[in-house]
C-alpha atoms as a PDB file:
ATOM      1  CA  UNK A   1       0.000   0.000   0.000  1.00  0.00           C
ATOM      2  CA  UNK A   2       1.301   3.389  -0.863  1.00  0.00           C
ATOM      3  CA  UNK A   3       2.692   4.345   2.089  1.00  0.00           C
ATOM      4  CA  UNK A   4       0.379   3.017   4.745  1.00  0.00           C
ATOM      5  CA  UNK A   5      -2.574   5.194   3.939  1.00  0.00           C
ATOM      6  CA  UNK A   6      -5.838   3.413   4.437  1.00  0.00           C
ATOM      7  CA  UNK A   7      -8.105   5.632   3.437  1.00  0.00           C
ATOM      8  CA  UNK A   8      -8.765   8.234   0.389  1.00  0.00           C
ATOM      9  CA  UNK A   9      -8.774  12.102   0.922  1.00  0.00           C
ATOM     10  CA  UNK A  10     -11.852  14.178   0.590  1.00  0.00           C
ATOM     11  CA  UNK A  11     -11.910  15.298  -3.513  1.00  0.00           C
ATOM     12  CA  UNK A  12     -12.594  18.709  -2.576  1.00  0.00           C
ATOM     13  CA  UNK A  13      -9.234  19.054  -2.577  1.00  0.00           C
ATOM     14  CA  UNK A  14      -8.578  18.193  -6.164  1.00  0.00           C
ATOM     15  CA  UNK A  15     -11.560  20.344  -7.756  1.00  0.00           C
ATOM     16  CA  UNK A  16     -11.000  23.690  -9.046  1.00  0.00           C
ATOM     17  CA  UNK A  17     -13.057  26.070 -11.111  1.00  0.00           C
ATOM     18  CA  UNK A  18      -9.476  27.614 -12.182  1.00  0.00           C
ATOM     19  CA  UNK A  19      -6.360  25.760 -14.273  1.00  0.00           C
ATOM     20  CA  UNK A  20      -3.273  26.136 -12.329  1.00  0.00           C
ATOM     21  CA  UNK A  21      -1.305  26.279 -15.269  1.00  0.00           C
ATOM     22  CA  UNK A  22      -2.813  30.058 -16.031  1.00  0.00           C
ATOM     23  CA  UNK A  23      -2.589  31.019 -12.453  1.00  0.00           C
ATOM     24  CA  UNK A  24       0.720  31.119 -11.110  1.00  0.00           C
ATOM     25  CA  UNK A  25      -0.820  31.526  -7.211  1.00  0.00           C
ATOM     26  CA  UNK A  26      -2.623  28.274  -7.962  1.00  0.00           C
ATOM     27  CA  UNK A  27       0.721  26.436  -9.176  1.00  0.00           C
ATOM     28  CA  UNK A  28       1.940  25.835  -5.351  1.00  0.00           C
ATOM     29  CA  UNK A  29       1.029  22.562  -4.186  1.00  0.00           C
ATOM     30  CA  UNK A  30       0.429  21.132  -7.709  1.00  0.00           C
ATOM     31  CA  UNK A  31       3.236  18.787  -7.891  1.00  0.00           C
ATOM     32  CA  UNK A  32       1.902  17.229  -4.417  1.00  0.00           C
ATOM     33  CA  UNK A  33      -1.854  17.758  -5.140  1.00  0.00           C
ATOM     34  CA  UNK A  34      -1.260  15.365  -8.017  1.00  0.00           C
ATOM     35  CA  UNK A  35       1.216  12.896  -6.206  1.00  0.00           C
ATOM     36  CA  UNK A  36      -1.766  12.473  -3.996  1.00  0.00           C
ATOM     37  CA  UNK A  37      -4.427  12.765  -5.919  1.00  0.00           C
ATOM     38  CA  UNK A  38      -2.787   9.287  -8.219  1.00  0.00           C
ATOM     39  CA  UNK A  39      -1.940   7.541  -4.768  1.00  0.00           C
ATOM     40  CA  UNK A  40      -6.092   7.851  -4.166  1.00  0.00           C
ATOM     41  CA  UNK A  41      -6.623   6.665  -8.067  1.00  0.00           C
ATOM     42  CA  UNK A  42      -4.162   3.535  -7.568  1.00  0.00           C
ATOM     43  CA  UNK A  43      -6.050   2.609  -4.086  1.00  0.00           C
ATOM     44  CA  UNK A  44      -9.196   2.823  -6.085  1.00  0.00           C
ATOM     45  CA  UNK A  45      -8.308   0.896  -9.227  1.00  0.00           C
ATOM     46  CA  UNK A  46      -7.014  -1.912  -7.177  1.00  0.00           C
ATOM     47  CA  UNK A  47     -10.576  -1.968  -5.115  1.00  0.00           C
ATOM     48  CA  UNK A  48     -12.484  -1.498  -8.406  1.00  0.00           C
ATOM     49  CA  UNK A  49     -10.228  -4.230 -10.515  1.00  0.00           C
ATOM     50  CA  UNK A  50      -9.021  -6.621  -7.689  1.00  0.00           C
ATOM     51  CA  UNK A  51      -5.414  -6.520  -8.878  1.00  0.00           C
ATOM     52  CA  UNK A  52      -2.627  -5.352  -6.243  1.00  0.00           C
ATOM     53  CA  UNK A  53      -1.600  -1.874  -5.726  1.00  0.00           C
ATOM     54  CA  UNK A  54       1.913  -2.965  -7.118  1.00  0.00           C
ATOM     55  CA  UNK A  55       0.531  -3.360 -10.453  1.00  0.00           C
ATOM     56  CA  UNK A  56       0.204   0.113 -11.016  1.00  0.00           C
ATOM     57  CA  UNK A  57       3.296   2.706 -11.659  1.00  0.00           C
ATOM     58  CA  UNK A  58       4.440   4.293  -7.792  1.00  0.00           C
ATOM     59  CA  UNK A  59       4.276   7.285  -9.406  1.00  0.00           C
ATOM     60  CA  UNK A  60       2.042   9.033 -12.010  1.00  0.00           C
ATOM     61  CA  UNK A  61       3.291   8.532 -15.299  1.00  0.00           C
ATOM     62  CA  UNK A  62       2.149  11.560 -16.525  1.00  0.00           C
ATOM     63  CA  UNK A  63       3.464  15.306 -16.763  1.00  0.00           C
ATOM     64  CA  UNK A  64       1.147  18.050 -15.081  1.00  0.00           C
ATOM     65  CA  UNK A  65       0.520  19.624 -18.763  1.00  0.00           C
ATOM     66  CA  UNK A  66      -0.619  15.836 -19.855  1.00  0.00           C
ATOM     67  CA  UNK A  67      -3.343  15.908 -17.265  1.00  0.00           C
ATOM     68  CA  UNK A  68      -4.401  18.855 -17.771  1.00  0.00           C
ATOM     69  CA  UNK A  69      -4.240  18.567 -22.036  1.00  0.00           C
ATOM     70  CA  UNK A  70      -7.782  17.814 -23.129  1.00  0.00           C
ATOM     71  CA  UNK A  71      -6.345  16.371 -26.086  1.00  0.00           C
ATOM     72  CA  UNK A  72      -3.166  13.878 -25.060  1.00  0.00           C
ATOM     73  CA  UNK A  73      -4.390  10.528 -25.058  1.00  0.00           C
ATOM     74  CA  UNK A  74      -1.652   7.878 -23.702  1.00  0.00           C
ATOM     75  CA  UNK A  75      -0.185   5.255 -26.468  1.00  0.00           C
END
């Protein structure tokens, strides 16, 4: 389990009316926002799909301006 956490953080913390990446006073606490944000989405794939937590990457695979990017799709 990613390190011992049992149980997921309240998503309030993730939504945002604003993009970060046009708001420089929004940019602090990104990079940890999303570390924790993909801990909670590995916790809850695993529950959803049954397969162990060490299946997934241990950390997100994916660069802030991928998230955010409407249009990147992952190969």
């Amino acid at each position: 389990m990613l390190r011992g956490r049992k149980s997921l953080r309240s998503p309030s913390i993730y939504g945002s009316c604003c993009n970060p990446a046009q708001s420089p006073s929004l940019q602090t606490g990104v990079a940890e926002k999303i570390t924790e944000a993909y801990e909670d989405a590995v916790l809850i794939a695993a529950k959803e799909t049954g397969l162990d937590e060490t299946n997934f990457p241990q950390v997100c695979p994916y660069s802030f301006e991928q998230a955010i990017d409407k249009d990147f799709w992952p190969e």
